[in-house]
PDB file of N, CA and C in Angstrom:
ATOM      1  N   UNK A   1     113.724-212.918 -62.243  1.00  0.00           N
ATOM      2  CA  UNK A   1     112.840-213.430 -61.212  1.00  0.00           C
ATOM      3  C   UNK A   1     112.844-214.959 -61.300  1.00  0.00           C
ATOM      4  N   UNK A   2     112.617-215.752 -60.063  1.00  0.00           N
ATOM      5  CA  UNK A   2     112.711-217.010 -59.834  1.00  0.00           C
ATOM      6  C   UNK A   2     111.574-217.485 -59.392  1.00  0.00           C
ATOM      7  N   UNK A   3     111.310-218.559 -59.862  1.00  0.00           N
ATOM      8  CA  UNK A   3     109.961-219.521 -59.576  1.00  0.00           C
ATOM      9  C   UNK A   3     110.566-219.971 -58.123  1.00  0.00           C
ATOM     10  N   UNK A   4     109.694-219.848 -57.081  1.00  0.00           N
ATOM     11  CA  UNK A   4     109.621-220.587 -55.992  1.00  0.00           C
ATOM     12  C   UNK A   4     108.628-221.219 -55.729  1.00  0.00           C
ATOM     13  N   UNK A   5     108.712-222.915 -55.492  1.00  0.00           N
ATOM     14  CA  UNK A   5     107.833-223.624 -55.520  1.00  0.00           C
ATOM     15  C   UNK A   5     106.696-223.826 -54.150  1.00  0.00           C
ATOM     16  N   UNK A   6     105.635-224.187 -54.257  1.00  0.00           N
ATOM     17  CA  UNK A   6     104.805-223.748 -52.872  1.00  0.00           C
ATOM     18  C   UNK A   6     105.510-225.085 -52.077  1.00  0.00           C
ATOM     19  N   UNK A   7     105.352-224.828 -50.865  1.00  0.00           N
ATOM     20  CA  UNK A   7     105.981-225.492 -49.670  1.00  0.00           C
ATOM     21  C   UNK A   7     104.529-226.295 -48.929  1.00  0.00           C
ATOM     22  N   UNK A   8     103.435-225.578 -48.974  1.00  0.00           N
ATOM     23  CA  UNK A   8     102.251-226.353 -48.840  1.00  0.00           C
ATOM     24  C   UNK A   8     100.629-225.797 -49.381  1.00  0.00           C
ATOM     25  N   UNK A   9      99.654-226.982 -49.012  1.00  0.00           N
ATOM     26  CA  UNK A   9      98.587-226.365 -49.386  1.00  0.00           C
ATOM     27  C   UNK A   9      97.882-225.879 -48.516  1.00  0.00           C
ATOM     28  N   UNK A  10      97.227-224.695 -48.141  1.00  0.00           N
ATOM     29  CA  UNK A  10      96.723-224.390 -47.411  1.00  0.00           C
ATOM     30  C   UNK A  10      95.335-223.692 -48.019  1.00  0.00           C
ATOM     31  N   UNK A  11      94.414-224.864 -46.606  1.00  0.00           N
ATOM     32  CA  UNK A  11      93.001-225.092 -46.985  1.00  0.00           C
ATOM     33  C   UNK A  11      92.226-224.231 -45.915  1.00  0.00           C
ATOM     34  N   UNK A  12      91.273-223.449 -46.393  1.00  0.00           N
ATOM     35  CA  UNK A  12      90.494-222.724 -44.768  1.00  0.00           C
ATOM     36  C   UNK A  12      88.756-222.772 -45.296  1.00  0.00           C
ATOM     37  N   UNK A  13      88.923-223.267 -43.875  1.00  0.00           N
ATOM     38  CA  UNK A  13      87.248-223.407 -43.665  1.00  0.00           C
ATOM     39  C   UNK A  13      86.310-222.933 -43.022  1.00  0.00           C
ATOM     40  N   UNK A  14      85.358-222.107 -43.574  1.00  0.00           N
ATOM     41  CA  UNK A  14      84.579-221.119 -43.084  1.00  0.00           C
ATOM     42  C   UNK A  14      83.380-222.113 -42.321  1.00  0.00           C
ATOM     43  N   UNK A  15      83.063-222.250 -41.217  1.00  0.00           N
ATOM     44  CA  UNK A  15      82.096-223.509 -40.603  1.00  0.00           C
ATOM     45  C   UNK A  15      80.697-222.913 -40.643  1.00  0.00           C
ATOM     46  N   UNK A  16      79.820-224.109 -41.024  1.00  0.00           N
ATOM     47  CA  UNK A  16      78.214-223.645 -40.655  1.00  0.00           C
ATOM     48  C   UNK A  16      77.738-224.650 -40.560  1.00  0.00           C
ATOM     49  N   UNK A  17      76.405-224.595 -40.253  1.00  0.00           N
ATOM     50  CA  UNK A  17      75.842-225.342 -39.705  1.00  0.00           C
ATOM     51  C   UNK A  17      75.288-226.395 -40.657  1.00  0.00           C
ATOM     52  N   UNK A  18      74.864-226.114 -41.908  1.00  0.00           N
ATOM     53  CA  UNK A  18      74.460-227.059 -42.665  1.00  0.00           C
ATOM     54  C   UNK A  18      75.091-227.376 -43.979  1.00  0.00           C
ATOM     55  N   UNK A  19      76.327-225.888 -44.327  1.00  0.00           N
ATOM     56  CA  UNK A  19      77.402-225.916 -45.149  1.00  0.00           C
ATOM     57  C   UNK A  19      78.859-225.174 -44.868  1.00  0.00           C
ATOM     58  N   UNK A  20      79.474-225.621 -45.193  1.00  0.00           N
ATOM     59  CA  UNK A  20      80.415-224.590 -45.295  1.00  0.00           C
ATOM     60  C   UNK A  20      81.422-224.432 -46.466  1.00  0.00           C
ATOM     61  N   UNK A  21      82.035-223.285 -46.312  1.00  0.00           N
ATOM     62  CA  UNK A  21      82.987-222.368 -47.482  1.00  0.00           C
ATOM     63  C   UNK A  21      84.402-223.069 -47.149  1.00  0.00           C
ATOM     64  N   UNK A  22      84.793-223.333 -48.199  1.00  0.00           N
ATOM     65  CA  UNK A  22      86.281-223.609 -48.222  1.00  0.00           C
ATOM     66  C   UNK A  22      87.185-223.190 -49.568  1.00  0.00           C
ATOM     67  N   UNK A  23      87.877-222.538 -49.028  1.00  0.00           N
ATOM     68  CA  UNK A  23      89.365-221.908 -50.006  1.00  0.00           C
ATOM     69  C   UNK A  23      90.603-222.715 -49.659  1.00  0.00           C
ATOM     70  N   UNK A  24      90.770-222.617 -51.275  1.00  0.00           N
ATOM     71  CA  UNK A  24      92.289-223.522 -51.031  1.00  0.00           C
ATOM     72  C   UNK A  24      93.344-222.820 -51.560  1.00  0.00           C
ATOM     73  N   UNK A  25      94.619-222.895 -51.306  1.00  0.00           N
ATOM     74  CA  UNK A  25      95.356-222.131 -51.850  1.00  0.00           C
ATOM     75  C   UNK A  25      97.229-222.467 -51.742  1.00  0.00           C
ATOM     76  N   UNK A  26      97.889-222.241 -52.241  1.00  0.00           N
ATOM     77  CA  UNK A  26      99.542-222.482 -52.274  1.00  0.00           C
ATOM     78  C   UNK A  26     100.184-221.455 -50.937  1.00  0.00           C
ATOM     79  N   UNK A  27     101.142-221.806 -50.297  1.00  0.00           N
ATOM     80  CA  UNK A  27     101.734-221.169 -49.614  1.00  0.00           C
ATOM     81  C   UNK A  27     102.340-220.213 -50.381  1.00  0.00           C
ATOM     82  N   UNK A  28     102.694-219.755 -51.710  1.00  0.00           N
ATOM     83  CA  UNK A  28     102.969-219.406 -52.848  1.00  0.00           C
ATOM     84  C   UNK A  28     102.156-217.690 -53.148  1.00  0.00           C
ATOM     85  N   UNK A  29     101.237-218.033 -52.747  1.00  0.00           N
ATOM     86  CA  UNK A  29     100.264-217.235 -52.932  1.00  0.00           C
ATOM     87  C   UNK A  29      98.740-217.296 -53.387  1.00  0.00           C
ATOM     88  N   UNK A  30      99.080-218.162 -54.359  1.00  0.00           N
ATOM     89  CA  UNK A  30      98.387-218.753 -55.640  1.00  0.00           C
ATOM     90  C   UNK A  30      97.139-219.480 -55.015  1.00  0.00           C
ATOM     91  N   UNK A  31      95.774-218.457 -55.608  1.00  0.00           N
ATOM     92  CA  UNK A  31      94.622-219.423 -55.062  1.00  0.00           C
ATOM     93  C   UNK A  31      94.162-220.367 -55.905  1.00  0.00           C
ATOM     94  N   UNK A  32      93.955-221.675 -55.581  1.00  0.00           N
ATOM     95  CA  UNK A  32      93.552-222.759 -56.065  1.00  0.00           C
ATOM     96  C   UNK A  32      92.066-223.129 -56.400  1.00  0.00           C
ATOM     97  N   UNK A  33      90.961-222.949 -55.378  1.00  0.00           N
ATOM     98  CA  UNK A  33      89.901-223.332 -55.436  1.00  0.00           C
ATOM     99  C   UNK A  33      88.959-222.747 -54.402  1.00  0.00           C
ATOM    100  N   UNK A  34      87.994-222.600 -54.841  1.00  0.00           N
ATOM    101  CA  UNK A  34      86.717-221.900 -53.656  1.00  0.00           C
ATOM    102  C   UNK A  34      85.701-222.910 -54.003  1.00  0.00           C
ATOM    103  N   UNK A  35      84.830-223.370 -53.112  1.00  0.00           N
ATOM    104  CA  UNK A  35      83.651-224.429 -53.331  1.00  0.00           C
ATOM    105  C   UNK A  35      82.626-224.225 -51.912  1.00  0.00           C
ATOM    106  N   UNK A  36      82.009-224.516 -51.606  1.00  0.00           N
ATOM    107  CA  UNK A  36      80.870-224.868 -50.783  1.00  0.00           C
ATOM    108  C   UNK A  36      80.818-226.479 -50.534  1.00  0.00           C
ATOM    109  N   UNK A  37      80.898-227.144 -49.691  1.00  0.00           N
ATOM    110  CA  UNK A  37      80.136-228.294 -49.199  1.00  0.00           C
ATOM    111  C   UNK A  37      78.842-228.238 -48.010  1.00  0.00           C
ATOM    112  N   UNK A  38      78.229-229.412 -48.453  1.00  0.00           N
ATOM    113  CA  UNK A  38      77.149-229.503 -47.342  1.00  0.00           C
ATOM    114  C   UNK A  38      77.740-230.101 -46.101  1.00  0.00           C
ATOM    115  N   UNK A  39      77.403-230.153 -45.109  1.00  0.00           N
ATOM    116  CA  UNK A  39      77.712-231.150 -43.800  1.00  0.00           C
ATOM    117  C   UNK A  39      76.775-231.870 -43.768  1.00  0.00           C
ATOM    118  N   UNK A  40      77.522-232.675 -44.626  1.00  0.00           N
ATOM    119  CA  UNK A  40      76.768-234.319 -45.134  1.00  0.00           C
ATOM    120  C   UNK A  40      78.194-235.093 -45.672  1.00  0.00           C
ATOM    121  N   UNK A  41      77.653-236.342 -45.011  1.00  0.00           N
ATOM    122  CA  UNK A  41      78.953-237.507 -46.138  1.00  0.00           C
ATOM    123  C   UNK A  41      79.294-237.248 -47.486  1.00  0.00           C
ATOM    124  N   UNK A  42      78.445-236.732 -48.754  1.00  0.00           N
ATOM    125  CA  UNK A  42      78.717-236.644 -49.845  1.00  0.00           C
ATOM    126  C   UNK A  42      79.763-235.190 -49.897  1.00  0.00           C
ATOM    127  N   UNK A  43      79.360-234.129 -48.887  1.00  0.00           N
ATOM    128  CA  UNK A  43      80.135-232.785 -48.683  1.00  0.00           C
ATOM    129  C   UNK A  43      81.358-233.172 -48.712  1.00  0.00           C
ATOM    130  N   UNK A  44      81.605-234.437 -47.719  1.00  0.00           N
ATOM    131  CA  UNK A  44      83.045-234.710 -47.253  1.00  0.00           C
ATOM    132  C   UNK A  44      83.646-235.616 -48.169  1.00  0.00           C
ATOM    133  N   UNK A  45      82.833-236.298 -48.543  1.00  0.00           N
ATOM    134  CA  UNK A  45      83.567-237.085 -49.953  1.00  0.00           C
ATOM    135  C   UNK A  45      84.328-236.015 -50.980  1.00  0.00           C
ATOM    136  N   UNK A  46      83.089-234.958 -51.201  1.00  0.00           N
ATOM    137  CA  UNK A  46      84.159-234.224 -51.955  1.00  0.00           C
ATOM    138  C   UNK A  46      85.361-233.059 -51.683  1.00  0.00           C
ATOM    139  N   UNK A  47      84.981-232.618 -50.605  1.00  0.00           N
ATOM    140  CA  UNK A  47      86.380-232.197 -49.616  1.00  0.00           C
ATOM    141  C   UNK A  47      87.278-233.039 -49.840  1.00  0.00           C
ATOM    142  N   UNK A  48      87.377-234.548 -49.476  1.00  0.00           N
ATOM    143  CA  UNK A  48      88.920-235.130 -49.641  1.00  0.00           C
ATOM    144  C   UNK A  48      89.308-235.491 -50.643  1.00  0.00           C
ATOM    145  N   UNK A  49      88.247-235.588 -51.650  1.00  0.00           N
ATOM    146  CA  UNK A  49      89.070-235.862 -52.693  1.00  0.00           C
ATOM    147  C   UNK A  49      89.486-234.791 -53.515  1.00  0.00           C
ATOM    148  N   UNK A  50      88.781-233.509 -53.673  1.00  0.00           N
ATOM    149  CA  UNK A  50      89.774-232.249 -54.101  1.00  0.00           C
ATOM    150  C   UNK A  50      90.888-232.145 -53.342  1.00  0.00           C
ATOM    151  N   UNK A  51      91.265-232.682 -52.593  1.00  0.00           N
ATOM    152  CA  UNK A  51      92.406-232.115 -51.362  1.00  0.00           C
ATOM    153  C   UNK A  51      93.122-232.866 -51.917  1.00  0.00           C
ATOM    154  N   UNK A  52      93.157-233.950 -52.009  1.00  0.00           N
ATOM    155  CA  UNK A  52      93.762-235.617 -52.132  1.00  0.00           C
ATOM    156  C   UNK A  52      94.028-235.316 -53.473  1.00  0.00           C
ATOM    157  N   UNK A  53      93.535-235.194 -54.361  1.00  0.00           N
ATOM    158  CA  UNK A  53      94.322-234.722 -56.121  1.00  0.00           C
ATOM    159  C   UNK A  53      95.406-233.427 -55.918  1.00  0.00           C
ATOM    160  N   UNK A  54      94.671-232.448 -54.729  1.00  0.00           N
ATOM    161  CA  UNK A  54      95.879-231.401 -55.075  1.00  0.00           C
ATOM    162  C   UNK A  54      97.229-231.583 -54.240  1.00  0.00           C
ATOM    163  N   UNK A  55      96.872-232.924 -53.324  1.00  0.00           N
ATOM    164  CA  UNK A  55      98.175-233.224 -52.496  1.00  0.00           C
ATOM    165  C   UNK A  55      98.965-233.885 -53.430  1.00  0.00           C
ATOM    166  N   UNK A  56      98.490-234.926 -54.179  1.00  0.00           N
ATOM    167  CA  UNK A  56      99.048-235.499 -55.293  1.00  0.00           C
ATOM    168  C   UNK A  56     100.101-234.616 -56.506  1.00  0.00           C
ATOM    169  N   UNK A  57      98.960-233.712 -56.926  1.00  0.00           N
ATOM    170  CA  UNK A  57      99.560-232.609 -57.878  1.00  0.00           C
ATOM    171  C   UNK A  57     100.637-232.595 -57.723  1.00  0.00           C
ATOM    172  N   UNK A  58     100.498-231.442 -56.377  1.00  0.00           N
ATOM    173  CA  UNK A  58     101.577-230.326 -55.864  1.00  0.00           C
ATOM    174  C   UNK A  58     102.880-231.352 -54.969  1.00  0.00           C
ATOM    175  N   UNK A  59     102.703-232.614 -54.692  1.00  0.00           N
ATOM    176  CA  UNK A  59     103.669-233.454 -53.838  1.00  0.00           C
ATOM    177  C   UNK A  59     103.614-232.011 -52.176  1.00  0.00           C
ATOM    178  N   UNK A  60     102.528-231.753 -51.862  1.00  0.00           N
ATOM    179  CA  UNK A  60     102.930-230.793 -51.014  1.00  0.00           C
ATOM    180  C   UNK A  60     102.199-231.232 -49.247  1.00  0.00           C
ATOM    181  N   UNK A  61     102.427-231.195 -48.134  1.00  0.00           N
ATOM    182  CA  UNK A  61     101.388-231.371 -47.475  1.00  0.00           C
ATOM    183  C   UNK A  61     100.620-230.102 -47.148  1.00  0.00           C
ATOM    184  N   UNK A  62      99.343-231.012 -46.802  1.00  0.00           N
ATOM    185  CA  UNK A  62      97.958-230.166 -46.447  1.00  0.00           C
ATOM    186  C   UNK A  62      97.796-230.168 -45.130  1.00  0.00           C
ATOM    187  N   UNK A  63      97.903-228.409 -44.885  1.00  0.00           N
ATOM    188  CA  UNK A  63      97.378-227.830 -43.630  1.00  0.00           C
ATOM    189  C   UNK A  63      95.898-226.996 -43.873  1.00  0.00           C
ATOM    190  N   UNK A  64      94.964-227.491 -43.157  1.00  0.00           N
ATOM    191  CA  UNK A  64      93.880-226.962 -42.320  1.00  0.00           C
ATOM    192  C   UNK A  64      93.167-226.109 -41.788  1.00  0.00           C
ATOM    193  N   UNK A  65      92.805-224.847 -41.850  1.00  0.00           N
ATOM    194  CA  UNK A  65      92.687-223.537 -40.641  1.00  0.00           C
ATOM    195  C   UNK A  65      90.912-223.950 -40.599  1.00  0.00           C
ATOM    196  N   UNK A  66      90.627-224.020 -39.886  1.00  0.00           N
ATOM    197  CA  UNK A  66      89.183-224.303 -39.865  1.00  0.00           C
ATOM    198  C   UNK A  66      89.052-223.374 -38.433  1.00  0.00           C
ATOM    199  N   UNK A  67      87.535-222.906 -38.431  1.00  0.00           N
ATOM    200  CA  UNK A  67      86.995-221.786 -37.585  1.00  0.00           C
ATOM    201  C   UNK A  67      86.705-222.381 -36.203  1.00  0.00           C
ATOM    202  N   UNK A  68      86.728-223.311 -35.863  1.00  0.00           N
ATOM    203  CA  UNK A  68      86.919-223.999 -34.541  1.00  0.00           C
ATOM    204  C   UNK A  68      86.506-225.287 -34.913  1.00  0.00           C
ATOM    205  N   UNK A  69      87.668-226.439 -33.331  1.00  0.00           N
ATOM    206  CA  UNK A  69      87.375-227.137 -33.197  1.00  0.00           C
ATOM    207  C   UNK A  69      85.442-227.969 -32.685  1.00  0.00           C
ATOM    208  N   UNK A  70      85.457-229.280 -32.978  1.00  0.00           N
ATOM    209  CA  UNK A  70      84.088-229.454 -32.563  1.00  0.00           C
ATOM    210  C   UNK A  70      83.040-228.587 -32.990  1.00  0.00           C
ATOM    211  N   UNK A  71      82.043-228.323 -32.193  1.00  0.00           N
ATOM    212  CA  UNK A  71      80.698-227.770 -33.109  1.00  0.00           C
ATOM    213  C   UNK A  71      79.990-228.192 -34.114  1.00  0.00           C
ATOM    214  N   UNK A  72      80.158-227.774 -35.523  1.00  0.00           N
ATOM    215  CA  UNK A  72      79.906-227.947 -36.163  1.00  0.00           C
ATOM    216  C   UNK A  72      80.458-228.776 -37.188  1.00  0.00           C
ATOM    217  N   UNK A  73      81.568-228.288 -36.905  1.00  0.00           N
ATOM    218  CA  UNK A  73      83.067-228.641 -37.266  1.00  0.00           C
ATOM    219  C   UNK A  73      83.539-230.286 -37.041  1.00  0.00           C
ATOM    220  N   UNK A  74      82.659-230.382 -35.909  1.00  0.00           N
ATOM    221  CA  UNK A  74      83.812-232.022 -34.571  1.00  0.00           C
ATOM    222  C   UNK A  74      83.936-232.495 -36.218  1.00  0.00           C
ATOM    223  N   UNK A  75      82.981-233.535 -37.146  1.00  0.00           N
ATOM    224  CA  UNK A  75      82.879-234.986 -37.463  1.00  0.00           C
ATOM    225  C   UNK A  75      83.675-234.104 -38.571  1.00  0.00           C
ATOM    226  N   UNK A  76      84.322-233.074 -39.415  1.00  0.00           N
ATOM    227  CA  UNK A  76      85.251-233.069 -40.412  1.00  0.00           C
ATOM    228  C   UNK A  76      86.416-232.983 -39.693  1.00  0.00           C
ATOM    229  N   UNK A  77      86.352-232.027 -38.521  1.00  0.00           N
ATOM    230  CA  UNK A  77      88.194-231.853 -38.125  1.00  0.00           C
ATOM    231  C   UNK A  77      88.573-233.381 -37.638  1.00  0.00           C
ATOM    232  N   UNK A  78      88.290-233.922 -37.220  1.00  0.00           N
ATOM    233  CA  UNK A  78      88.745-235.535 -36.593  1.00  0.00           C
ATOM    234  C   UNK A  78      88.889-236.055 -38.286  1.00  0.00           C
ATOM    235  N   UNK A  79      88.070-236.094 -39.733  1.00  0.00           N
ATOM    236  CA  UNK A  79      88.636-236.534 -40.615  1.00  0.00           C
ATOM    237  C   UNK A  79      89.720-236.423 -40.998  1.00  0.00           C
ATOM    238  N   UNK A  80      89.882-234.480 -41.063  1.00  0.00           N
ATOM    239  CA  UNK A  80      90.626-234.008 -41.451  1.00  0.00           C
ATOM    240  C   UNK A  80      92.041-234.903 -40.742  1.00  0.00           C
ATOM    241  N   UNK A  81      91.882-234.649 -39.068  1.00  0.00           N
ATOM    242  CA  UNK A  81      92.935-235.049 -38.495  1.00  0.00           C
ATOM    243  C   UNK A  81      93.727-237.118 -38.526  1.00  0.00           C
ATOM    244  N   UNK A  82      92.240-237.206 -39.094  1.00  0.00           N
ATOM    245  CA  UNK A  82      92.577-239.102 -39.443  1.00  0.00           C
ATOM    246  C   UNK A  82      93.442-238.806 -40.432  1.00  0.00           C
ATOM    247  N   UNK A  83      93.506-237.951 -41.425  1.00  0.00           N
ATOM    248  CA  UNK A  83      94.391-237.849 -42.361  1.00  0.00           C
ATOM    249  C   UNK A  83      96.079-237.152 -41.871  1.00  0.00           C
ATOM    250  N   UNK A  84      96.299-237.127 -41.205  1.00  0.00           N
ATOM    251  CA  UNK A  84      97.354-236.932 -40.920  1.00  0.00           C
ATOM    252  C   UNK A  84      97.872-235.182 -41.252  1.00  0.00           C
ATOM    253  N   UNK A  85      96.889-234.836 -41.308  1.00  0.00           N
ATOM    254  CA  UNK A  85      97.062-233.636 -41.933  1.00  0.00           C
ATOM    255  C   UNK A  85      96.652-232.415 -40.594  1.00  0.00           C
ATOM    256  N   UNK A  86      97.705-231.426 -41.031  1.00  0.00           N
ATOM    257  CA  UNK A  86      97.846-230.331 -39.630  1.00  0.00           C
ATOM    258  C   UNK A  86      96.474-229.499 -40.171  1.00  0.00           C
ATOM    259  N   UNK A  87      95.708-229.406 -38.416  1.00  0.00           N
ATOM    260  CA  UNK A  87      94.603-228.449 -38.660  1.00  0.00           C
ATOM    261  C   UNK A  87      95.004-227.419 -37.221  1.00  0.00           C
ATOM    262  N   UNK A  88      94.754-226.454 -37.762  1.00  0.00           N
ATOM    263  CA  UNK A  88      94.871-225.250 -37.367  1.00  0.00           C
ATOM    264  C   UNK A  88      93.650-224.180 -36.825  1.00  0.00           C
ATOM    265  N   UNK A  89      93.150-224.126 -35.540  1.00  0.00           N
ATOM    266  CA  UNK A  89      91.546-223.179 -35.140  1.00  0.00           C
ATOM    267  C   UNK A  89      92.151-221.856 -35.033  1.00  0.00           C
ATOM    268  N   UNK A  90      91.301-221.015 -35.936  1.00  0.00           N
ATOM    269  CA  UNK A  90      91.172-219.992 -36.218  1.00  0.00           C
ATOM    270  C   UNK A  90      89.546-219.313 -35.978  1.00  0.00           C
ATOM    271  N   UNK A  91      89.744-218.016 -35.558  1.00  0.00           N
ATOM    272  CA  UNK A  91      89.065-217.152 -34.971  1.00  0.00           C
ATOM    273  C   UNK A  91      87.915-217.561 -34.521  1.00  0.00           C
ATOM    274  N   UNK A  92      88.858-217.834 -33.201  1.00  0.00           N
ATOM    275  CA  UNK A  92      87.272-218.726 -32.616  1.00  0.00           C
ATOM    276  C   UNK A  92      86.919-217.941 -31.332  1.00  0.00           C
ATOM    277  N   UNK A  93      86.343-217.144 -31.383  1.00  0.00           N
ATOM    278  CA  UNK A  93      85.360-216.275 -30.109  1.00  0.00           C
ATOM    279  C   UNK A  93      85.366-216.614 -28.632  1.00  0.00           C
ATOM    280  N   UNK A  94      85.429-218.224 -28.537  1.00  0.00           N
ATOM    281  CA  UNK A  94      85.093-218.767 -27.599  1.00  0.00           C
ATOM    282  C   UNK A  94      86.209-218.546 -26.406  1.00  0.00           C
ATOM    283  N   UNK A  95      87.221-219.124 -27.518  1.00  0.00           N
ATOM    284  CA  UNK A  95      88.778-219.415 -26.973  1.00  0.00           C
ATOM    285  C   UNK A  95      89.218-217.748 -26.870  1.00  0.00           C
ATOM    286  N   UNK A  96      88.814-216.628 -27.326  1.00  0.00           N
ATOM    287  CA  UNK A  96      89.259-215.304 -27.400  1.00  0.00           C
ATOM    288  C   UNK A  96      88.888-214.896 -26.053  1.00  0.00           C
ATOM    289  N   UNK A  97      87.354-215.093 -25.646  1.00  0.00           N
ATOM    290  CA  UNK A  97      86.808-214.697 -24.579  1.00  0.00           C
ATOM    291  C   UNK A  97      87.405-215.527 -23.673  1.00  0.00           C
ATOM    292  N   UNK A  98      87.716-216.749 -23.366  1.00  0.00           N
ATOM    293  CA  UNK A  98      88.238-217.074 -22.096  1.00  0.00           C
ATOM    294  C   UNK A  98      89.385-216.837 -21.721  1.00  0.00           C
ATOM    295  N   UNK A  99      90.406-216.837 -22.918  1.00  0.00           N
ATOM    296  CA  UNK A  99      91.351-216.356 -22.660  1.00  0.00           C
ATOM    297  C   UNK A  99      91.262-214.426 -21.873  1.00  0.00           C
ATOM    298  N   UNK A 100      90.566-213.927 -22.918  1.00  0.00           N
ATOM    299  CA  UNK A 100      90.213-212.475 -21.823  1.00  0.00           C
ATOM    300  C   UNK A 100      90.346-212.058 -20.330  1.00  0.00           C
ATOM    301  N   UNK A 101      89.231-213.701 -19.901  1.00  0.00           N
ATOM    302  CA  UNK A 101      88.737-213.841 -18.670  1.00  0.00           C
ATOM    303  C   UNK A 101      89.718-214.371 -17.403  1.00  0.00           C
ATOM    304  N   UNK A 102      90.462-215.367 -18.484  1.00  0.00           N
ATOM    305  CA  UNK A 102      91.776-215.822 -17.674  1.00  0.00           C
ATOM    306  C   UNK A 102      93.084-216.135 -18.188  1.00  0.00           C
ATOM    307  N   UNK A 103      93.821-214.789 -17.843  1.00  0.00           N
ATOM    308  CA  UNK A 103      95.120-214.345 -18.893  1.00  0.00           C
ATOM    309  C   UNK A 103      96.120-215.234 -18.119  1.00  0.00           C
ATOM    310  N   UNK A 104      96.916-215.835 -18.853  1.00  0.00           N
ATOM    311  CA  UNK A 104      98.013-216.502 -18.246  1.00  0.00           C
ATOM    312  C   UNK A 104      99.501-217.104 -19.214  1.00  0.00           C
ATOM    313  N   UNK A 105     100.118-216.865 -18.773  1.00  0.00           N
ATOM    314  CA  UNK A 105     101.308-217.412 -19.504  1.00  0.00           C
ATOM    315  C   UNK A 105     100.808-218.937 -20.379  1.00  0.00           C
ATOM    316  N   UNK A 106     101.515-218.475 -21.839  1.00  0.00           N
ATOM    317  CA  UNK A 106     100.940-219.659 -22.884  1.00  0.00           C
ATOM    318  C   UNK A 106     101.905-221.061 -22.376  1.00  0.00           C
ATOM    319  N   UNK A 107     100.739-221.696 -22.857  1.00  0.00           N
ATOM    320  CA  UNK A 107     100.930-223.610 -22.718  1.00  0.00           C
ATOM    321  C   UNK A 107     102.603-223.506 -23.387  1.00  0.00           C
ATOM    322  N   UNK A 108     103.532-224.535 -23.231  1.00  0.00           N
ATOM    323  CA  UNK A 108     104.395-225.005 -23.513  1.00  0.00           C
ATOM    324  C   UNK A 108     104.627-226.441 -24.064  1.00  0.00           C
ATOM    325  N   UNK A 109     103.847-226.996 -23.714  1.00  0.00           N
ATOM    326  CA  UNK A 109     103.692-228.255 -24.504  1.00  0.00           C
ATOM    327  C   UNK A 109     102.474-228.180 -26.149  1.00  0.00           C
ATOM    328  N   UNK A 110     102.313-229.726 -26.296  1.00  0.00           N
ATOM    329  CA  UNK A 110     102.379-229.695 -27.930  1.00  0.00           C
ATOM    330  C   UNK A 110     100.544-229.803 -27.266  1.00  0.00           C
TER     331      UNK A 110
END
C-alpha cells in the first residue's frame, strides 16, 4: 500500500446564528479538527488562524463548503473569499426551492 498525499483541505461549516460548527479535514480522508466559533471577531480570528497553520502544514489549498451564502454567513464567506480561498454553498433550502419553482437548464458561466 501507498501513501497518497492529500491534494487539499477541506473545511465545512455548519452556520448559526450566534455560532457555528466547523470540521476540517484532508481530501485524504483524514479528519483534522472539529471546533465551534462564535460569530464574533475573536470566532474569526480563530477560524483563520487554524486554517492558516494547516495551509502551512499540509502546503495544500483551502476549500470552503459553508451552508449558504450571506445570512448569517455574509461577514465570514467574503473573509473566507478575501482569502483567496474556494468556498463552496451547500445545502441551502433556499436555492433548492427556487430552483423547484423554476427548472431550467444550468448556468454556463463561472
Amino acid at each position: 500500500m501507498f501513501y497518497c498525499p492529500p491534494t487539499d483541505i477541506r473545511v465545512s461549516v455548519d452556520v448559526g446564528c450566534k455560532s457555528h460548527q466547523v470540521a476540517v479535514g484532508l481530501s485524504s480522508g483524514e479528519v483534522l479538527d472539529e471546533f465551534s466559533i462564535d460569530h464574533q471577531p475573536e470566532g474569526f480570528r480563530i477560524f483563520f488562524s487554524k486554517l492558516e497553520q494547516l495551509e502551512r502544514q499540509y502546503q495544500c489549498p483551502v476549500r470552503v463548503a459553508m451552508e449558504g451564502y450571506n445570512g448569517y454567513a455574509r461577514s465570514l464567506d467574503s473573509m473566507v473569499l478575501a482569502r483567496g480561498w474556494h468556498l463552496y454553498n451547500i445545502n441551502n433550502l433556499k436555492l433548492a426551492k427556487f430552483k423547484e419553482i423554476f427548472p431550467g437548464a444550468a448556468k454556463t458561466d463561472h
